[in-house]
Structure formats: C-alpha cells, structure tokens
Protein backbone atom coordinates (compact mmCIF):
# COMPACT_ATOMS: atom_id res chain seq x y z
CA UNK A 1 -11.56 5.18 9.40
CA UNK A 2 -10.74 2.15 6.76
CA UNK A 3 -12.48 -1.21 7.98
CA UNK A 4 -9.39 -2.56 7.78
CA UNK A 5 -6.21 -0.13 8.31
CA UNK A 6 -3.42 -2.60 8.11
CA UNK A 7 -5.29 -4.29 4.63
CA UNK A 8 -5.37 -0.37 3.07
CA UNK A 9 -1.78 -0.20 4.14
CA UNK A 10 -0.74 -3.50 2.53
CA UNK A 11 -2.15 -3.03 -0.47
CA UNK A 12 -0.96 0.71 -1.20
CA UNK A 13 2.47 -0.78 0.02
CA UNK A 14 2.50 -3.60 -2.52
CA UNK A 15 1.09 -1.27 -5.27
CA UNK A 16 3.41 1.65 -4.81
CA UNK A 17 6.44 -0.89 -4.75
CA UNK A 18 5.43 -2.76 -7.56
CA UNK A 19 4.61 0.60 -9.56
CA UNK A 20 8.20 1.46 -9.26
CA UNK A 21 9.68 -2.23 -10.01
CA UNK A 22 11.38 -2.66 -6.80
CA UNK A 23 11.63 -6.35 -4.63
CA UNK A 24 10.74 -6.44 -1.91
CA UNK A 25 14.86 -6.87 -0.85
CA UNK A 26 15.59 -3.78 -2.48
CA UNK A 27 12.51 -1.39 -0.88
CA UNK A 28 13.80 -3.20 2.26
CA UNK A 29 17.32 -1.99 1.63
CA UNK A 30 16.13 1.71 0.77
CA UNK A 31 13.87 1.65 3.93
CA UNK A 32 16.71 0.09 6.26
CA UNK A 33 14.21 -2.28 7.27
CA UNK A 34 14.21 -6.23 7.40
CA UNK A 35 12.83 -8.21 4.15
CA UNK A 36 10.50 -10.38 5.78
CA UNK A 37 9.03 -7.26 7.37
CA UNK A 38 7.66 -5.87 4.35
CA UNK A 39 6.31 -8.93 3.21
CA UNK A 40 4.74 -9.35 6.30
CA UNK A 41 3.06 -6.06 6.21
CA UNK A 42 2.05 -6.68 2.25
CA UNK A 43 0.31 -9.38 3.75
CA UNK A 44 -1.23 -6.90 6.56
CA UNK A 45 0.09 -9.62 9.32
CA UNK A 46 1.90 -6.36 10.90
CA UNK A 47 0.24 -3.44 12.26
CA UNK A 48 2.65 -0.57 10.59
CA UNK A 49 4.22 1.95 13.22
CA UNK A 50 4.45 5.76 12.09
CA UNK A 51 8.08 5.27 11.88
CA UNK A 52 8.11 2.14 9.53
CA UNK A 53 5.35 4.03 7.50
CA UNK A 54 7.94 6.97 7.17
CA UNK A 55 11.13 4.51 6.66
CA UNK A 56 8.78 2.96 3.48
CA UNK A 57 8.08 6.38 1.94
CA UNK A 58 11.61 7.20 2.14
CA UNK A 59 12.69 4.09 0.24
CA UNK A 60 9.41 4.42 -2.10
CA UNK A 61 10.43 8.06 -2.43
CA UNK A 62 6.73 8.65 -1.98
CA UNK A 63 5.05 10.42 0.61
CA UNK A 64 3.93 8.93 3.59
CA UNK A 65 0.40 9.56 3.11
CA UNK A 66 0.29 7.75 -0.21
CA UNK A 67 0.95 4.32 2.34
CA UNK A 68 -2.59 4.85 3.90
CA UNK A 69 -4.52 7.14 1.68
CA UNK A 70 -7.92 5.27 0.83
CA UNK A 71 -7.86 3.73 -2.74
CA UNK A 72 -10.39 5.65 -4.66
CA UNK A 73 -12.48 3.71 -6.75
CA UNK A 74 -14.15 5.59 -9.83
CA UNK A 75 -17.95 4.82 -9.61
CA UNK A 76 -19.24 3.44 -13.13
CA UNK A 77 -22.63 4.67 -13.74
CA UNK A 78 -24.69 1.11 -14.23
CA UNK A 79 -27.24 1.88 -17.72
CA UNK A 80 -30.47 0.69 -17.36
CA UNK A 81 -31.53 -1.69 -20.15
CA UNK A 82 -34.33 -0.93 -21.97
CA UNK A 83 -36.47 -3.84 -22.23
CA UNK A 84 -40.01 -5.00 -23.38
C-alpha cells in the first residue's frame, strides 16, 4: 500500500488532467462533480471515495485504475567513477 494514498491519487489526478489539457472546471463538468472538489483532491486534502474515483475516470476518459496506479519510476543505473 502507497505511504500516502490520497498524495498518489492527487498527483495521477493532476497529471492525467493536465496530460489531456483540461481545467480543472471542465474535468469537473465531465465528472459532474464540484470544482473546488477536484482541486481539493489535487491537493490530497480529500480522501477520494470509489465513486468520485469512477466519476474522474469517466470525465478523464481514463480508467479508474490509472487514478491510483503507483507512478513507476525508471531506476537509472548510477556509474561508478573511475578514479586514482
């Protein structure tokens, strides 16, 4: 389980909005949800219900497990420096 659910939620919520170029009025539109509540859970100050996770995939036209799939982060091999 993330360390922080409502943080991995917030920031696949702001990244998957602004990835399709929508405001935060219009997602709110498409999700038939209040404004203020998506910022408010881009800031993780709202613990996301499963319905409000499904209402933002429907108006991200994303699935819902994109909202709180784990970012993955690509490992870059560190090179050791060769020194003498």
């Amino acid at each position: 389980m993330p360390k922080d659910p409502a943080r991995l939620v917030a920031t696949n919520l702001k990244r998957l909005r602004t990835a399709r170029g929508l405001t935060q009025a219009t997602l709110a539109r498409r999700s038939e949800l209040d404004r203020t509540f998506i910022s408010l859970c881009e800031r993780a100050h709202r613990n996301v219900t499963v319905r409000s996770i499904f209402a933002l995939a429907s108006g991200l036209q994303c699935d819902p497990r994109a909202l709180i799939a784990p970012l993955k982060t690509a490992a870059v091999p560190r090179q050791e420096s060769k020194s003498r």
